[in-house]
Protein backbone atom coordinates (compact mmCIF):
# COMPACT_ATOMS: atom_id res chain seq x y z
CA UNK A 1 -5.04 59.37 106.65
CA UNK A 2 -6.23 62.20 108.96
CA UNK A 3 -6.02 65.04 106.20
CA UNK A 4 -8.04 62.39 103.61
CA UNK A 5 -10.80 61.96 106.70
CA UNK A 6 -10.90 66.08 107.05
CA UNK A 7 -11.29 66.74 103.51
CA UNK A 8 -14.19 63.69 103.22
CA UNK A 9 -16.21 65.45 106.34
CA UNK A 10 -15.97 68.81 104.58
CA UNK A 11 -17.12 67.40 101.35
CA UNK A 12 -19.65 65.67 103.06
CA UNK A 13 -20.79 68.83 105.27
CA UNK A 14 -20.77 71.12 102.14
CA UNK A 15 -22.69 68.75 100.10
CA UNK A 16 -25.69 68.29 102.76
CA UNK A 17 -25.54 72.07 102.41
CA UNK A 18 -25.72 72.50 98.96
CA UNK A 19 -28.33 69.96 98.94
CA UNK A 20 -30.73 71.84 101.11
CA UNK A 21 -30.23 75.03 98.93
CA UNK A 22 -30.99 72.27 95.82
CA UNK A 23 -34.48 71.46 97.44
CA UNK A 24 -35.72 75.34 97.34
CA UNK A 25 -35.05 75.46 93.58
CA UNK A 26 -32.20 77.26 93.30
CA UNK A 27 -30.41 77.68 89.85
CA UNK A 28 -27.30 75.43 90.09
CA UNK A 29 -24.10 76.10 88.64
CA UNK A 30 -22.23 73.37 86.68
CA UNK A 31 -19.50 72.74 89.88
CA UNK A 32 -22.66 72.20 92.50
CA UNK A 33 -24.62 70.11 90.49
CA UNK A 34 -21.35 68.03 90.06
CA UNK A 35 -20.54 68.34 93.58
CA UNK A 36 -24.19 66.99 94.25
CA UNK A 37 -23.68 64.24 91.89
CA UNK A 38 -20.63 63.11 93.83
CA UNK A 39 -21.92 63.91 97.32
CA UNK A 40 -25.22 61.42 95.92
CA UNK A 41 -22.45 58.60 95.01
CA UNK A 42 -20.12 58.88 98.27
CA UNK A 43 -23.66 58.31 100.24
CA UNK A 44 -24.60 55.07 98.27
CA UNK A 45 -21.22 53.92 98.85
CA UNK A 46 -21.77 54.80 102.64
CA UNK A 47 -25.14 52.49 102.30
CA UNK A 48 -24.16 48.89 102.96
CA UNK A 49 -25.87 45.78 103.98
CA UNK A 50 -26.18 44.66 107.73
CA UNK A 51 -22.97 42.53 108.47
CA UNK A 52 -20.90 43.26 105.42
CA UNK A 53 -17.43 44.50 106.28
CA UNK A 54 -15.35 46.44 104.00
CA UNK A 55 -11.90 46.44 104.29
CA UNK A 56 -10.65 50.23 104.76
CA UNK A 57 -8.24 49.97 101.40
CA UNK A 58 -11.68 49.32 99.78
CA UNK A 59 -13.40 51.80 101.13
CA UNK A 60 -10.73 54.15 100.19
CA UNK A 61 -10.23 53.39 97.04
CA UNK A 62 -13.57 53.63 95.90
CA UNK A 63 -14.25 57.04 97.25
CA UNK A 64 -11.36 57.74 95.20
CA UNK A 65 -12.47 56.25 92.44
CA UNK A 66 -15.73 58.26 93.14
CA UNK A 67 -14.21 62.00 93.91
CA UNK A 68 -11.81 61.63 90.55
CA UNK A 69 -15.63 60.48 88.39
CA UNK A 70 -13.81 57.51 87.49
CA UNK A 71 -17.24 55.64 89.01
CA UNK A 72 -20.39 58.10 87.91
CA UNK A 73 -22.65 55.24 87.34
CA UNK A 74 -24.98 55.08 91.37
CA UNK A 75 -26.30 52.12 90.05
CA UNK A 76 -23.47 49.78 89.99
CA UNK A 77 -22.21 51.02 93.32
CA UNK A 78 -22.71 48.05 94.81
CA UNK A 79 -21.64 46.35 92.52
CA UNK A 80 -18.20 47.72 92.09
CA UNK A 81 -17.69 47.46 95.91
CA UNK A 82 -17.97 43.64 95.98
CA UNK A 83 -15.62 43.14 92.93
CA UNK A 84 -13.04 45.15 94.79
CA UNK A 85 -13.36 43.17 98.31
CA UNK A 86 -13.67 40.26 95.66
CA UNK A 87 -9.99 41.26 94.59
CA UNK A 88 -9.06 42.74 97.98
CA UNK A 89 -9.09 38.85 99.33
CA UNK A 90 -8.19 37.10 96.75
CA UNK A 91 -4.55 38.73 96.53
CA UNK A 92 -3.53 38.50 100.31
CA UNK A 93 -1.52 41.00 100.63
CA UNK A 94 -3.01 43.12 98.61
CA UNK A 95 0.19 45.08 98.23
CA UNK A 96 -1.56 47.05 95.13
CA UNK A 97 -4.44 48.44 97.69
CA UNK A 98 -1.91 49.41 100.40
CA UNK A 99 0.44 50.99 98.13
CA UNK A 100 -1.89 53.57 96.61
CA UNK A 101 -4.00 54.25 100.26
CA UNK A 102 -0.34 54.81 102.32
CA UNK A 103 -0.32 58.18 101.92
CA UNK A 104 -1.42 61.40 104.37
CA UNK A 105 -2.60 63.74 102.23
CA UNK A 106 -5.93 63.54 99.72
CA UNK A 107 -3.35 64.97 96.91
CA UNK A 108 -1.23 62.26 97.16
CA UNK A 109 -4.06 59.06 97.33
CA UNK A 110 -5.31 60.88 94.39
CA UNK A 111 -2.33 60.93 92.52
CA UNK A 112 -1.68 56.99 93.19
CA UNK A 113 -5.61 56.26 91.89
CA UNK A 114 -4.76 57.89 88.84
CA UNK A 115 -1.51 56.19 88.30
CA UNK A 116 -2.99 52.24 88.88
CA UNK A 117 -6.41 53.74 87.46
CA UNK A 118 -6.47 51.25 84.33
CA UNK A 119 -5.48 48.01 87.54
CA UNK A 120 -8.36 49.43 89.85
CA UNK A 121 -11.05 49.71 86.87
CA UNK A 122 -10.26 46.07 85.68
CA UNK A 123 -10.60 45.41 89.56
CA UNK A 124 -14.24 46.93 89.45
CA UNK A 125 -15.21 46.02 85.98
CA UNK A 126 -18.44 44.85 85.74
CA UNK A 127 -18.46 41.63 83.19
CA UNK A 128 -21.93 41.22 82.20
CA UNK A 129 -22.66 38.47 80.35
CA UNK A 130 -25.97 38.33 78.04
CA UNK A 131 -28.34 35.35 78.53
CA UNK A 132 -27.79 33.12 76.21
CA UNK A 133 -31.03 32.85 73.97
CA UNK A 134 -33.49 30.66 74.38
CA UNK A 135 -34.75 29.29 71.03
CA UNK A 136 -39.08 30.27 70.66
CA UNK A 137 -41.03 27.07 70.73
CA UNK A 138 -44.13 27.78 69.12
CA UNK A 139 -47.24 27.45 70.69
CA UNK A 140 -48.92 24.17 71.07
CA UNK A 141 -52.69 23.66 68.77
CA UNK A 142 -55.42 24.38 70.88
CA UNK A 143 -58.20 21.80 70.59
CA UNK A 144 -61.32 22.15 71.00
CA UNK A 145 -62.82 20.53 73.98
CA UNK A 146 -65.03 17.88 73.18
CA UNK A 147 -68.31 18.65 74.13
CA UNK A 148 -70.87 15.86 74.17
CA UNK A 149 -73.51 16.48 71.22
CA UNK A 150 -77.59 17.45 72.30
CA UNK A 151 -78.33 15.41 70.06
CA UNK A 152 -77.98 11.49 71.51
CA UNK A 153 -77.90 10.87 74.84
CA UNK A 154 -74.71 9.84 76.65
CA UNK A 155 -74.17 6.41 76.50
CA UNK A 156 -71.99 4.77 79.20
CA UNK A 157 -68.72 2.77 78.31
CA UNK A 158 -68.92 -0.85 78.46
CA UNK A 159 -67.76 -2.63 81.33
CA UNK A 160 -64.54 -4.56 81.36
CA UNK A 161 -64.59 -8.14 82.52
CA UNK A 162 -62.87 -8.38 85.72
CA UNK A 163 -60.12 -11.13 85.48
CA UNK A 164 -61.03 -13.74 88.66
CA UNK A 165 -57.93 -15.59 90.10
């Protein structure tokens, strides 16, 4: 675990330095602008709400997921997070999650994500579902209001008998 944490805080450092030389314009070769890419996705998995907790074997396996570009898409980051806590609990023990995370070295967790990669993206997988259709009702008429005529004067309505008891 301690060589994956070193090689995630030199990632990290590099990529806050590549993204200062970013902001004064320079041309970027093909590796930075990935590197900046995946430096921008490991942040937004960083960002969480107040009070959520995510198990480390989540954490982990998403910035795996993230450093091999199996996730590219910073949009559903969030989104892909809860599904695997959503699977995480679910199957107590997660024996898949600590299998592929029990490892020392960032070679080795990497090799495991690629091996249960086809598990961990069903894990993840976003199932959207369209709305179903609503059929158009058309418009109701509009009717004129009835506006009283110039014409005649207004006469009142008769009055109703009142029924005594």
């Amino acid at each position: 675990m301690k060589g994956i944490n070193s090689k995630e805080t030199t990632f990290l450092t590099s990529y806050e330095k590549m993204q200062s030389l970013a902001q004064f314009g320079a041309e970027l070769t093909a590796e930075v602008k990935k590197d900046l890419k995946i430096g921008d996705l490991i942040y937004k998995l960083l960002e969480q709400p107040v009070g959520m907790v995510v198990p480390t074997e989540v954490q982990l396996i998403m910035f795996s997921l993230i450093w091999t570009e199996t996730i590219t898409d910073i949009t559903k980051i969030g989104i892909y997070r809860q599904n695997l806590i959503d699977t995480y609990v679910d199957t107590r023990p997660p024996k898949l999650f600590l299998d592929i995370i029990e490892v020392d070295k960032m070679d080795k967790l990497m090799e495991n994500i690629k091996r249960h990669q086809e598990e961990l993206i069903a894990m993840a997988k976003i199932e959207e579902k369209p709305a179903p259709e609503k059929p158009v009702e058309p418009a109701p008429e509009a009717t004129p209001p009835a506006t009283p005529s110039t014409d005649k004067p207004a006469t009142p309505a008769p009055a109703q008998p009142v029924a005594r008891a």
